[in-house]
Structure formats: C-alpha cells, structure tokens
PDB file of N, CA and C in Angstrom:
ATOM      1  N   UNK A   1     129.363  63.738  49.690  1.00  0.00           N
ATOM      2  CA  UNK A   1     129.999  64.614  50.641  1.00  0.00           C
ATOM      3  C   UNK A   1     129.756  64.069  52.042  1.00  0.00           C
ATOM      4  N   UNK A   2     130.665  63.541  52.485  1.00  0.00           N
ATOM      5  CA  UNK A   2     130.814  63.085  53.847  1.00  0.00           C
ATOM      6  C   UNK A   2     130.172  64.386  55.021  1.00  0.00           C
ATOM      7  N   UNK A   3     131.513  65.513  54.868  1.00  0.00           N
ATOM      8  CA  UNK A   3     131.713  66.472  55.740  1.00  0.00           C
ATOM      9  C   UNK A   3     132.122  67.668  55.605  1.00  0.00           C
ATOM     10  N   UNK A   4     131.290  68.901  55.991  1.00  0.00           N
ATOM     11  CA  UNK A   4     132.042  70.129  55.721  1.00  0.00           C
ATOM     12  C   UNK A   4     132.423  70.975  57.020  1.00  0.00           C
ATOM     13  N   UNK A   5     133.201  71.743  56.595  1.00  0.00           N
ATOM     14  CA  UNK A   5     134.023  72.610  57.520  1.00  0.00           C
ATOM     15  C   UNK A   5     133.163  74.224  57.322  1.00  0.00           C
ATOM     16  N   UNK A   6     132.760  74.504  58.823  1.00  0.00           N
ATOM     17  CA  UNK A   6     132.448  75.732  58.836  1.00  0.00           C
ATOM     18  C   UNK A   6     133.380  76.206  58.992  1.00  0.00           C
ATOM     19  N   UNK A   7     134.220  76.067  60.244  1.00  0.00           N
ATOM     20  CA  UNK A   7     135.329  77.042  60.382  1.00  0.00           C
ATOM     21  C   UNK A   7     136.827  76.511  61.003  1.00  0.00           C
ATOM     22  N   UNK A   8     137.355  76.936  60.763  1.00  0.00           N
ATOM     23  CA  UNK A   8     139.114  75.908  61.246  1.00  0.00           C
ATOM     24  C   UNK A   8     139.803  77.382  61.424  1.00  0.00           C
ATOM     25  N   UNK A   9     140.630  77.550  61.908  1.00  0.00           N
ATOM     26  CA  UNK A   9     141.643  78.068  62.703  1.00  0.00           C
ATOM     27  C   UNK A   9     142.697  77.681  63.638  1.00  0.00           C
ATOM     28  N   UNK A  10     144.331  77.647  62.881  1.00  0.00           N
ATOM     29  CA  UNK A  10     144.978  77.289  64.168  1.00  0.00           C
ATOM     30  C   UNK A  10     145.985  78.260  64.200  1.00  0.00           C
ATOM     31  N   UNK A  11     146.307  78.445  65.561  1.00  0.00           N
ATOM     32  CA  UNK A  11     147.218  79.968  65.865  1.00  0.00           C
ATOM     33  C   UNK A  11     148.308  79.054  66.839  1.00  0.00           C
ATOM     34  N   UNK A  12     149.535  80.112  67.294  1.00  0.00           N
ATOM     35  CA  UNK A  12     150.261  79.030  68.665  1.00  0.00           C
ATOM     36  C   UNK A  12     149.442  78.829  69.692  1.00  0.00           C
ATOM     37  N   UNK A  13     148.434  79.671  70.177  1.00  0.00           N
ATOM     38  CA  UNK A  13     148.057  79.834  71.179  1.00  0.00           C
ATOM     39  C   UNK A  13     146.369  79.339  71.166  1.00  0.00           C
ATOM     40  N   UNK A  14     145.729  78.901  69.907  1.00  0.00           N
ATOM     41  CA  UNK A  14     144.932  78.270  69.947  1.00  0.00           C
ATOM     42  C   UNK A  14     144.570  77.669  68.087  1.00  0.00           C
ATOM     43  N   UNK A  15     143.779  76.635  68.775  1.00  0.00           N
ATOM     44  CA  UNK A  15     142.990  76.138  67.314  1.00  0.00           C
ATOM     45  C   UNK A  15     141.801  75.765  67.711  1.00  0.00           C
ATOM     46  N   UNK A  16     140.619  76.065  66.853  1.00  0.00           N
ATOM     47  CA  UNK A  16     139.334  75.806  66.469  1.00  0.00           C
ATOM     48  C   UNK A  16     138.846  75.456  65.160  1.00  0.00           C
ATOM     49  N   UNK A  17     137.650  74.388  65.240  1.00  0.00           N
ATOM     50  CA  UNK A  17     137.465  73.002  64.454  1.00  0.00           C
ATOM     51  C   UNK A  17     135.913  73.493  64.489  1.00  0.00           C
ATOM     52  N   UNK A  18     134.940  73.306  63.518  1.00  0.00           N
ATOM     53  CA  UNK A  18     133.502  73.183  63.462  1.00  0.00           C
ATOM     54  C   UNK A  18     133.224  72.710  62.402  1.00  0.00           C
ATOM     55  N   UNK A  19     132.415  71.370  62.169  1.00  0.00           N
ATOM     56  CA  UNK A  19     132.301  70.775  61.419  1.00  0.00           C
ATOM     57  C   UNK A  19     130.974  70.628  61.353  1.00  0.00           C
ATOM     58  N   UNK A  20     130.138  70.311  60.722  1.00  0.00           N
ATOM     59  CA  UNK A  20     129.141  69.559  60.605  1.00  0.00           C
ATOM     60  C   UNK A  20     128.823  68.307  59.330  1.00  0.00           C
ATOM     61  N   UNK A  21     128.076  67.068  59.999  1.00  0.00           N
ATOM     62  CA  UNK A  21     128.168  65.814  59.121  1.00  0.00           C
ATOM     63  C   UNK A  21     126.814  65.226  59.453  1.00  0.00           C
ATOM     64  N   UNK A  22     126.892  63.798  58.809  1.00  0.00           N
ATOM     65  CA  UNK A  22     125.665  62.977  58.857  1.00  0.00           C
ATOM     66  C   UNK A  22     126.711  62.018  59.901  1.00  0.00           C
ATOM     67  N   UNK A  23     125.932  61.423  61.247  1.00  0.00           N
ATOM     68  CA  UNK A  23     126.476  60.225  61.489  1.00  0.00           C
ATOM     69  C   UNK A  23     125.767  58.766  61.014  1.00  0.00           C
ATOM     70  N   UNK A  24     126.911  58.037  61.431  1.00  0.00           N
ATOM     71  CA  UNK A  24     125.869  56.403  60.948  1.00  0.00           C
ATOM     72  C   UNK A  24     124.214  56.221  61.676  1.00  0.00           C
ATOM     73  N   UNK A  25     123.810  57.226  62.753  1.00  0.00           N
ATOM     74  CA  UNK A  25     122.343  57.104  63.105  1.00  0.00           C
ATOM     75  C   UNK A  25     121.712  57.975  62.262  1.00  0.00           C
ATOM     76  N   UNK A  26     121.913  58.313  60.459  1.00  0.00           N
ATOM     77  CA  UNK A  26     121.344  59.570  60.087  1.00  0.00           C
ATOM     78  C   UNK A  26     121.041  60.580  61.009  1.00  0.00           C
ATOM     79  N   UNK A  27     122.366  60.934  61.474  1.00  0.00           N
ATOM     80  CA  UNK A  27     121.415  62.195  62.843  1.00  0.00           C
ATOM     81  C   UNK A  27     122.746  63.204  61.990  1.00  0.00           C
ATOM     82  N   UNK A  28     122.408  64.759  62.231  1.00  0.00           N
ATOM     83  CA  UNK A  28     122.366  65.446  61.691  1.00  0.00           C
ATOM     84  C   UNK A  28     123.964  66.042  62.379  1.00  0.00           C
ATOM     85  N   UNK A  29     124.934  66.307  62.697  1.00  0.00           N
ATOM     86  CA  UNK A  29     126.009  66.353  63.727  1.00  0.00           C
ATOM     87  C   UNK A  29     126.693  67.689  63.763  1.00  0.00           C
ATOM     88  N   UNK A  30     126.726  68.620  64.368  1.00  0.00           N
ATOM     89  CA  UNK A  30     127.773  69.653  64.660  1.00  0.00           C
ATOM     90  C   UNK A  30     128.773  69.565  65.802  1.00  0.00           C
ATOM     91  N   UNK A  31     129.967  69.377  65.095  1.00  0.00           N
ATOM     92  CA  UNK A  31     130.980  68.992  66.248  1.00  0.00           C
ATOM     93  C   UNK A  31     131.991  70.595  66.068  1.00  0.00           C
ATOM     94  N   UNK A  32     132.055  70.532  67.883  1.00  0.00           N
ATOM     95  CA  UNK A  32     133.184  71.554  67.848  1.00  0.00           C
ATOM     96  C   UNK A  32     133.943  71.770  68.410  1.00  0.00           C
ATOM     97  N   UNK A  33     134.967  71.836  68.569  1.00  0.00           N
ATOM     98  CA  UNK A  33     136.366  71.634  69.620  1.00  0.00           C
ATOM     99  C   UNK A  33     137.183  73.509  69.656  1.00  0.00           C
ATOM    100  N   UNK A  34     137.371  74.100  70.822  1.00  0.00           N
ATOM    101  CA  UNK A  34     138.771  74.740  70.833  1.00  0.00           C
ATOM    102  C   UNK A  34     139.915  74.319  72.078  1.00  0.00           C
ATOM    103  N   UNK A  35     140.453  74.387  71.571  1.00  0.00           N
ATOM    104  CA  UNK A  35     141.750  73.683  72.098  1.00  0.00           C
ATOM    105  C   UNK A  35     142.923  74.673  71.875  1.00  0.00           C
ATOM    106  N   UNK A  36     143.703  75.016  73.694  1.00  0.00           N
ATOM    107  CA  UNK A  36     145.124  76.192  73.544  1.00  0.00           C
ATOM    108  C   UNK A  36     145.043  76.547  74.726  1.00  0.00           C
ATOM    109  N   UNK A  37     146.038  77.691  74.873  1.00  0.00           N
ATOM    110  CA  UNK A  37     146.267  78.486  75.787  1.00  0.00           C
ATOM    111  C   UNK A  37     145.438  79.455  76.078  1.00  0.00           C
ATOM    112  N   UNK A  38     144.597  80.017  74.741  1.00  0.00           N
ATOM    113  CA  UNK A  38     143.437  80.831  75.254  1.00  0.00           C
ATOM    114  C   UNK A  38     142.240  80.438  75.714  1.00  0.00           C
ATOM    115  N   UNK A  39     142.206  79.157  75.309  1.00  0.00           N
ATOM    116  CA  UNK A  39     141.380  78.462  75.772  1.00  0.00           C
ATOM    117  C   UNK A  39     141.212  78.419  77.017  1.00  0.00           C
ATOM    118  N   UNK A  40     142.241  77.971  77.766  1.00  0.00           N
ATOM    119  CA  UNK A  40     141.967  77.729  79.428  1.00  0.00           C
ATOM    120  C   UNK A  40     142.481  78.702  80.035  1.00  0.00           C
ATOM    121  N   UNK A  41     142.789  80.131  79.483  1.00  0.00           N
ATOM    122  CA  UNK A  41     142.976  80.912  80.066  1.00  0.00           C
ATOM    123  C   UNK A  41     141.350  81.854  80.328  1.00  0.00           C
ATOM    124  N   UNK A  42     140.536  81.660  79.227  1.00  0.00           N
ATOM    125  CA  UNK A  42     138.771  81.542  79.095  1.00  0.00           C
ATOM    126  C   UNK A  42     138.193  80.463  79.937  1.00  0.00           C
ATOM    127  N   UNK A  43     138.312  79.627  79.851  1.00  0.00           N
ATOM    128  CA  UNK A  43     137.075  78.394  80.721  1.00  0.00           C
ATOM    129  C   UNK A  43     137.875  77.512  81.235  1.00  0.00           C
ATOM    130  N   UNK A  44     139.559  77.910  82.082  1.00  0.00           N
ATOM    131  CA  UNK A  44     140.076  77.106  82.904  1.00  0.00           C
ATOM    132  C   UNK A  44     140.766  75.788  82.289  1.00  0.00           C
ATOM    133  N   UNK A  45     140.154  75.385  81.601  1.00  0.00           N
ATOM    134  CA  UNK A  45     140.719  74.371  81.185  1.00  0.00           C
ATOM    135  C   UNK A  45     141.557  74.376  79.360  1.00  0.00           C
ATOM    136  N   UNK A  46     141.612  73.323  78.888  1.00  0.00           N
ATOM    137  CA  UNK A  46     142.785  73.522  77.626  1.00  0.00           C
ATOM    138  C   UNK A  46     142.317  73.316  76.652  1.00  0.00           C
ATOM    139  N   UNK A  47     140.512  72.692  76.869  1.00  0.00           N
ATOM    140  CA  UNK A  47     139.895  72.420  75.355  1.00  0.00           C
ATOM    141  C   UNK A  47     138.423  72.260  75.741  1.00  0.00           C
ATOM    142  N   UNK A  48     137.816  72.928  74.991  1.00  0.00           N
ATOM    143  CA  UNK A  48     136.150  73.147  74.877  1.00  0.00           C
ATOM    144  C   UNK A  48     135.794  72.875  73.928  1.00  0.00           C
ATOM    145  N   UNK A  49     134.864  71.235  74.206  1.00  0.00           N
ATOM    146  CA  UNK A  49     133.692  71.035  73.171  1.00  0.00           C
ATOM    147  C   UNK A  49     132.542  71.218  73.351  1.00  0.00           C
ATOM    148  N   UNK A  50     131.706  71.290  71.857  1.00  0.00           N
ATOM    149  CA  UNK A  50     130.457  71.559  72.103  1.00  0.00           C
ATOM    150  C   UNK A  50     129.690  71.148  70.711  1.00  0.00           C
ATOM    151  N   UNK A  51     128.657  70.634  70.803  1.00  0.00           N
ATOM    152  CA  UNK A  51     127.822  69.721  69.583  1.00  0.00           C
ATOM    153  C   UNK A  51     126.069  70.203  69.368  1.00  0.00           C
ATOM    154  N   UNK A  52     126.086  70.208  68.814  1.00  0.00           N
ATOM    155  CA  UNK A  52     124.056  69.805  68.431  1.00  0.00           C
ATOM    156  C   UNK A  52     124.021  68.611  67.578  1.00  0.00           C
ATOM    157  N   UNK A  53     122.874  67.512  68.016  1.00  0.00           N
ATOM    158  CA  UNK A  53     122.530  66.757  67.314  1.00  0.00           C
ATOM    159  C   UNK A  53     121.328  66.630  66.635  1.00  0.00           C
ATOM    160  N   UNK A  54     120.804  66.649  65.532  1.00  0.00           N
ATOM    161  CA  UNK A  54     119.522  67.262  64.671  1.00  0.00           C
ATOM    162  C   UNK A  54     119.261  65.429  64.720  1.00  0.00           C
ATOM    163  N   UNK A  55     117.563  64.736  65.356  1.00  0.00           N
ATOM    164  CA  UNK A  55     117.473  63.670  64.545  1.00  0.00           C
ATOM    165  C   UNK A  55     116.851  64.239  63.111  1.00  0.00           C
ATOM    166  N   UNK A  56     116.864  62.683  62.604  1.00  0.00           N
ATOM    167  CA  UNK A  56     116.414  62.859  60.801  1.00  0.00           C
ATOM    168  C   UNK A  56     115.321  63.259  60.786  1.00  0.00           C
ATOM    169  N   UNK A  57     114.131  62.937  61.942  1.00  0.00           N
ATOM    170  CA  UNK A  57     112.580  63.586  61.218  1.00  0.00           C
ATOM    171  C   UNK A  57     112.637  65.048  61.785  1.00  0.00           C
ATOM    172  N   UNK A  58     113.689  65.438  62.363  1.00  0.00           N
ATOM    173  CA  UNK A  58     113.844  67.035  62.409  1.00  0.00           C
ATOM    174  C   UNK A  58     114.304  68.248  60.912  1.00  0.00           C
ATOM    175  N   UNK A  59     115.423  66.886  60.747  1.00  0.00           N
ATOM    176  CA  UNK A  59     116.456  67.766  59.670  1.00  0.00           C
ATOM    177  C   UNK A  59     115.908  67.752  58.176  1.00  0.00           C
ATOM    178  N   UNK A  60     114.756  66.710  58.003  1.00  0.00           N
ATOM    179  CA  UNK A  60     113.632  66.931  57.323  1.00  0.00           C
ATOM    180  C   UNK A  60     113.125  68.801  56.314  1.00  0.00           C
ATOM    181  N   UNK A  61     112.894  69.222  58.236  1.00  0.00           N
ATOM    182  CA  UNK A  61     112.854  71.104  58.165  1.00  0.00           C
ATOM    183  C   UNK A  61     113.730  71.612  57.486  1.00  0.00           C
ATOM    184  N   UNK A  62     114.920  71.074  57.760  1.00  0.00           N
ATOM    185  CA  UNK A  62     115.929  71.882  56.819  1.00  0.00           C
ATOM    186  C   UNK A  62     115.750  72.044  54.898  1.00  0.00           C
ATOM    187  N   UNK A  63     115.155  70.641  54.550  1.00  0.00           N
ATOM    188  CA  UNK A  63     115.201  70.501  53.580  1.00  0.00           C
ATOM    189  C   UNK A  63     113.966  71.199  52.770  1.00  0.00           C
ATOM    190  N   UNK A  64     113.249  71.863  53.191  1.00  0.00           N
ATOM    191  CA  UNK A  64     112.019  73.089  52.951  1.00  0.00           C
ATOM    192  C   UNK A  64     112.560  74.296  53.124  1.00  0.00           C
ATOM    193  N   UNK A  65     113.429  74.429  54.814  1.00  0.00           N
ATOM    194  CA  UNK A  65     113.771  75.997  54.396  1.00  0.00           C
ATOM    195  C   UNK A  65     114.759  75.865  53.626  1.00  0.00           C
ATOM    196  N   UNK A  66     115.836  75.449  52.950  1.00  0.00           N
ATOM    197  CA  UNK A  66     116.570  75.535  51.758  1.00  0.00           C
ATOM    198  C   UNK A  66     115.907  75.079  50.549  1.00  0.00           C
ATOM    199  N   UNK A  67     114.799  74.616  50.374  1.00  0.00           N
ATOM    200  CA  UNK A  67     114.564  74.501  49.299  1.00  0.00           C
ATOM    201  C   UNK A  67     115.323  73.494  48.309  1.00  0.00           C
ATOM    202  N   UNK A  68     115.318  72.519  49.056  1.00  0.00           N
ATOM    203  CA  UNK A  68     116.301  71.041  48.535  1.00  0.00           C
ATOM    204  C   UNK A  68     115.428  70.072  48.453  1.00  0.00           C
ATOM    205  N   UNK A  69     115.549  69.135  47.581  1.00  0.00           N
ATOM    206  CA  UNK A  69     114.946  67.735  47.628  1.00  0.00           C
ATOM    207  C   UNK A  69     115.221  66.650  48.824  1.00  0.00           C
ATOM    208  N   UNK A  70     113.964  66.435  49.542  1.00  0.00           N
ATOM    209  CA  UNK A  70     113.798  65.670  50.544  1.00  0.00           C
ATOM    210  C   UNK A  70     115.070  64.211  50.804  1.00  0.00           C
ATOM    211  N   UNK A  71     116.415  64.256  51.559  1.00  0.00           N
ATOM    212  CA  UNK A  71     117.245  63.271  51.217  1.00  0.00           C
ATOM    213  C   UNK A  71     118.660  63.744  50.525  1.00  0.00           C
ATOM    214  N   UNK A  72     118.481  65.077  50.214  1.00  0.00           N
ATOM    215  CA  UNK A  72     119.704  65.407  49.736  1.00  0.00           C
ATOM    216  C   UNK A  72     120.427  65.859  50.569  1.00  0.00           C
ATOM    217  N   UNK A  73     121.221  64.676  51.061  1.00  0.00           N
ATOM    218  CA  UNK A  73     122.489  65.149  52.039  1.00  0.00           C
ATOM    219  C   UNK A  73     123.362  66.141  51.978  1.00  0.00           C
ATOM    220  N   UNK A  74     124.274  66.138  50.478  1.00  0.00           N
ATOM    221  CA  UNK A  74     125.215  66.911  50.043  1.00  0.00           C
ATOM    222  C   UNK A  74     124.697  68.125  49.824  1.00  0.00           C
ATOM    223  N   UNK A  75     123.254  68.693  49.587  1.00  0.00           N
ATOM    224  CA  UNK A  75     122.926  70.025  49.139  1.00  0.00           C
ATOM    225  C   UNK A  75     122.809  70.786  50.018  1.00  0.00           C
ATOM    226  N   UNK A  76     122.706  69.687  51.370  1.00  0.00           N
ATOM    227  CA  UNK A  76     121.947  70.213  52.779  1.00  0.00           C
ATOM    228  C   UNK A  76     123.388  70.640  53.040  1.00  0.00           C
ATOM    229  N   UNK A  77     124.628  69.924  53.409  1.00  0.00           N
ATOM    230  CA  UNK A  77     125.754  70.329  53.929  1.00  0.00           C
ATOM    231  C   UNK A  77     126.047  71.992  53.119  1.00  0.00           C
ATOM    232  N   UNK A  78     125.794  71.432  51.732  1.00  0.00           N
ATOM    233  CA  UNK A  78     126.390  72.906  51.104  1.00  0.00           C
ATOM    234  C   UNK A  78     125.743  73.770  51.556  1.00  0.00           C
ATOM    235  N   UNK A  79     124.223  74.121  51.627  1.00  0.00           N
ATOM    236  CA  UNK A  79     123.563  75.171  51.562  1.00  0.00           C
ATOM    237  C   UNK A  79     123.920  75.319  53.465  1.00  0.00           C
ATOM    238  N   UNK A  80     124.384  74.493  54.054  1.00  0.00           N
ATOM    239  CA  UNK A  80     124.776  75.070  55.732  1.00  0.00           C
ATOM    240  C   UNK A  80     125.984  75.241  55.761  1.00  0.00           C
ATOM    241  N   UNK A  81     127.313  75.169  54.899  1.00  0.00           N
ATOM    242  CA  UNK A  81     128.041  75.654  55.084  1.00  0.00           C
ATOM    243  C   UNK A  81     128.095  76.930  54.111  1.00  0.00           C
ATOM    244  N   UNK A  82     127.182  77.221  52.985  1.00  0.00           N
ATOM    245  CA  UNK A  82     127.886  79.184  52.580  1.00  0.00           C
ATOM    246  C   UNK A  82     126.733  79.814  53.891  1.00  0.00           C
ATOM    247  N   UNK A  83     125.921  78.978  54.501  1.00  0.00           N
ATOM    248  CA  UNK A  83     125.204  79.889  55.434  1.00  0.00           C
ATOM    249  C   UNK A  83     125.906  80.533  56.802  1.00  0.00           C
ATOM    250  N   UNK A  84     126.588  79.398  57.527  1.00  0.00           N
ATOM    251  CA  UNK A  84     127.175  79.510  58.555  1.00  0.00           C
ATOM    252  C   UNK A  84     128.847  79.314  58.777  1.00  0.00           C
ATOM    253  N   UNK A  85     129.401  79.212  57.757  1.00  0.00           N
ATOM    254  CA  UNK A  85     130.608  79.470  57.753  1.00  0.00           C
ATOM    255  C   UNK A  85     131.532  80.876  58.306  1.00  0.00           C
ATOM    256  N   UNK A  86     131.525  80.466  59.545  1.00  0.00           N
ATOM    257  CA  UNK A  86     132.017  81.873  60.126  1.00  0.00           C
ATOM    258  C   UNK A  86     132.695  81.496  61.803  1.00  0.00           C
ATOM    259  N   UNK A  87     133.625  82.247  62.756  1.00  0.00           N
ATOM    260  CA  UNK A  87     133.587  82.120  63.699  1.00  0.00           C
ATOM    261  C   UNK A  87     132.951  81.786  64.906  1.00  0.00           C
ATOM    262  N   UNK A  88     131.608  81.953  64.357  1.00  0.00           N
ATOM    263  CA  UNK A  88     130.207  82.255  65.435  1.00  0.00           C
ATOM    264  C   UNK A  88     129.411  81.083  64.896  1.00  0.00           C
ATOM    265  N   UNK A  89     129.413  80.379  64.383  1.00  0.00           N
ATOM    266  CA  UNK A  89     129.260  79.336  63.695  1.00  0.00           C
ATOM    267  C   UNK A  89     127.898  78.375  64.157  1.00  0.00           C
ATOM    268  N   UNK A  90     128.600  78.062  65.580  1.00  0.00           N
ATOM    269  CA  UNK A  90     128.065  77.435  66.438  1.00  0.00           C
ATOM    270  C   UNK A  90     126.669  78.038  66.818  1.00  0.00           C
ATOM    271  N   UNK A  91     126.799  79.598  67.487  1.00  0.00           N
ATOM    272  CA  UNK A  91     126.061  80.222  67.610  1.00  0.00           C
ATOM    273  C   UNK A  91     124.897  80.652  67.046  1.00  0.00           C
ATOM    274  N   UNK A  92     125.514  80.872  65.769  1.00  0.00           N
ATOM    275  CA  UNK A  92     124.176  81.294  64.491  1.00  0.00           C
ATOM    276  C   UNK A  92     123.571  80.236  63.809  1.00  0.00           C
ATOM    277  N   UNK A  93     124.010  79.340  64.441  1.00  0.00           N
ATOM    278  CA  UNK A  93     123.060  77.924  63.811  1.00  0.00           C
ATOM    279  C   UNK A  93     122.397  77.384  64.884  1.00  0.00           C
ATOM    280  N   UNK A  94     122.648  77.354  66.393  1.00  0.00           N
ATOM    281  CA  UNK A  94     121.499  77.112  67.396  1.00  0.00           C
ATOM    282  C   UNK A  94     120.471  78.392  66.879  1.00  0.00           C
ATOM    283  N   UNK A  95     120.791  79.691  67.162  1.00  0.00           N
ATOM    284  CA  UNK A  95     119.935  80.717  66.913  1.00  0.00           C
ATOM    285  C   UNK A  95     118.893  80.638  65.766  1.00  0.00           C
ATOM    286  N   UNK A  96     119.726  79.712  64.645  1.00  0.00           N
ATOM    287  CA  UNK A  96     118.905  79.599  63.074  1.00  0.00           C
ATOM    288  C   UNK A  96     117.463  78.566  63.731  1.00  0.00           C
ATOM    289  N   UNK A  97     118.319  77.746  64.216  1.00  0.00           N
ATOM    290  CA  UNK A  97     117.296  75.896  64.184  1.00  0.00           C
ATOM    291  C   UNK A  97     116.278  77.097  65.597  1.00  0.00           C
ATOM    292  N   UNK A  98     116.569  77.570  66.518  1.00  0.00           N
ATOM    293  CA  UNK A  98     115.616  77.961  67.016  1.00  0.00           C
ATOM    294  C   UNK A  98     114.497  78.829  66.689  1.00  0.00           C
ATOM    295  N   UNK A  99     114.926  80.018  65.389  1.00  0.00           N
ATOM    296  CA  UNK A  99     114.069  80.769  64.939  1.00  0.00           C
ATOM    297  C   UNK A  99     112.999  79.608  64.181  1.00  0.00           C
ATOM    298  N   UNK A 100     113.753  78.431  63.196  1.00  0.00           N
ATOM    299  CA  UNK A 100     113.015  77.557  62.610  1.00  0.00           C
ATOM    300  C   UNK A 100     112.206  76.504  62.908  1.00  0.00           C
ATOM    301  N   UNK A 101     112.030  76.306  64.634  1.00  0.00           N
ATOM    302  CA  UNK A 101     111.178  75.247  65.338  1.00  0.00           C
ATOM    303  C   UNK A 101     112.130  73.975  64.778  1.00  0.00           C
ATOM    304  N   UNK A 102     113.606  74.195  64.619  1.00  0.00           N
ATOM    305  CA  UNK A 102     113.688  72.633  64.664  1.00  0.00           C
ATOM    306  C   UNK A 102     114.827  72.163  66.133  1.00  0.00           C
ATOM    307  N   UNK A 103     114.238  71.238  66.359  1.00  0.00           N
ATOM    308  CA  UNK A 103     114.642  70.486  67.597  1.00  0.00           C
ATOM    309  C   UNK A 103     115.800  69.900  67.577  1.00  0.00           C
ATOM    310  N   UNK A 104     116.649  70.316  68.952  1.00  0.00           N
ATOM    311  CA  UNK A 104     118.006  69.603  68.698  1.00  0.00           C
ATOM    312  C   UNK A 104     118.280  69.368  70.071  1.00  0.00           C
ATOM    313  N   UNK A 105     119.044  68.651  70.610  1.00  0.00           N
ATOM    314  CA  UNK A 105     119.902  68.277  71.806  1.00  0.00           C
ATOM    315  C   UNK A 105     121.455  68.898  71.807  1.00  0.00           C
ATOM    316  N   UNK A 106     122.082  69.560  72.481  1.00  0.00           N
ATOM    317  CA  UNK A 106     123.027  70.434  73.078  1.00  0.00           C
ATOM    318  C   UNK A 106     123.821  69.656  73.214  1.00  0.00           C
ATOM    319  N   UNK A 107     125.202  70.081  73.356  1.00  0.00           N
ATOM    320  CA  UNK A 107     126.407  69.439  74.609  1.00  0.00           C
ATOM    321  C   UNK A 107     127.148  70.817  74.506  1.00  0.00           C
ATOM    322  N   UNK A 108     127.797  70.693  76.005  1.00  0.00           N
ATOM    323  CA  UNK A 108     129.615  71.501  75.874  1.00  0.00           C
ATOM    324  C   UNK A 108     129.808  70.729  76.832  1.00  0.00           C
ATOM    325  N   UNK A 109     131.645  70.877  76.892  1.00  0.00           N
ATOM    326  CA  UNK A 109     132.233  70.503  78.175  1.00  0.00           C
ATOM    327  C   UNK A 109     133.300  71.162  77.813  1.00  0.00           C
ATOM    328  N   UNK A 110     133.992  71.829  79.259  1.00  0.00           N
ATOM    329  CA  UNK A 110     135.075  72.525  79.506  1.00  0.00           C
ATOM    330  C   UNK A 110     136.010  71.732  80.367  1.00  0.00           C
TER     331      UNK A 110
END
C-alpha cells in the first residue's frame, strides 16, 4: 500500500484532498490541499495547503499505540485511515500525535 485517502471531496465550488503516505525519506507524510471558490472566499486566496511530516524514529510510536508489528507500513496506513477518515482529518490527527508525544513538523500556506 503506497497511499491512503482520508478524505476527498469535490463540489463546483470546492474540492478537498487528505492523504497520508510513506515518502522516499521513510518520513511519515500528510498532505492536504483545498482548492475553490470557498476557499478564497475563507483565506483570500484559491487553494490551501497544509502537511505534517512524522520522521521514522517518531512513527516508530505509532506502531505500539496500534498495536502493529514494528515496520508494518500497510497496517499503519490502515489502522490511520478507519481512525481519521473524516473532514477534520487534519485536525484530529495533529490533536492524536500530540496527546501521544509524537513529534512532527507543520506546514500551511494560503
């Protein structure tokens, strides 16, 4: 499993994308884009991204609180997407990794 989809949505007036993957630095990746008219009618402009990047001796943690074998990529994606598959996506998974002490680096841009 390459990549799963928390959440997708596209309307006329907007679409939203949240993904999370492994990149080629084993780093842990949540990518997220909205892009539309509601968009920059919200934050001015026509498309808002925003990411966390988990390194590997972080995402480690993950693999204890799910209860997965140390290295299992694909179990890790599954068990984070029936967790956070939702609109808020983004949100309830900074909120998760922060209740869980695991360390990540931020982005948005509007």
């Amino acid at each position: 499993m390459k990549k799963v989809t928390l959440f997708h949505l596209e309307k006329p007036d907007i679409k939203i994308s949240m993904e999370l993957y492994f990149n080629d630095n084993d780093q842990l990746y949540f990518d997220g884009y909205d892009i539309g008219k509601s968009v920059e009618a919200a934050w001015g402009d026509t498309d808002y991204e925003y990411s966390y990047t988990i390194e590997s001796e972080e995402v480690d943690k993950f693999y204890q609180i799910f209860n997965l074998e140390s290295g299992d990529k694909s179990g890790l994606l599954l068990a984070l997407k029936h967790r956070f598959s939702s609109d808020k996506a983004y949100s309830l998974f900074g909120d998760f990794m922060n209740a869980n002490h695991v360390i990540y680096s931020s982005f948005s841009w509007s």
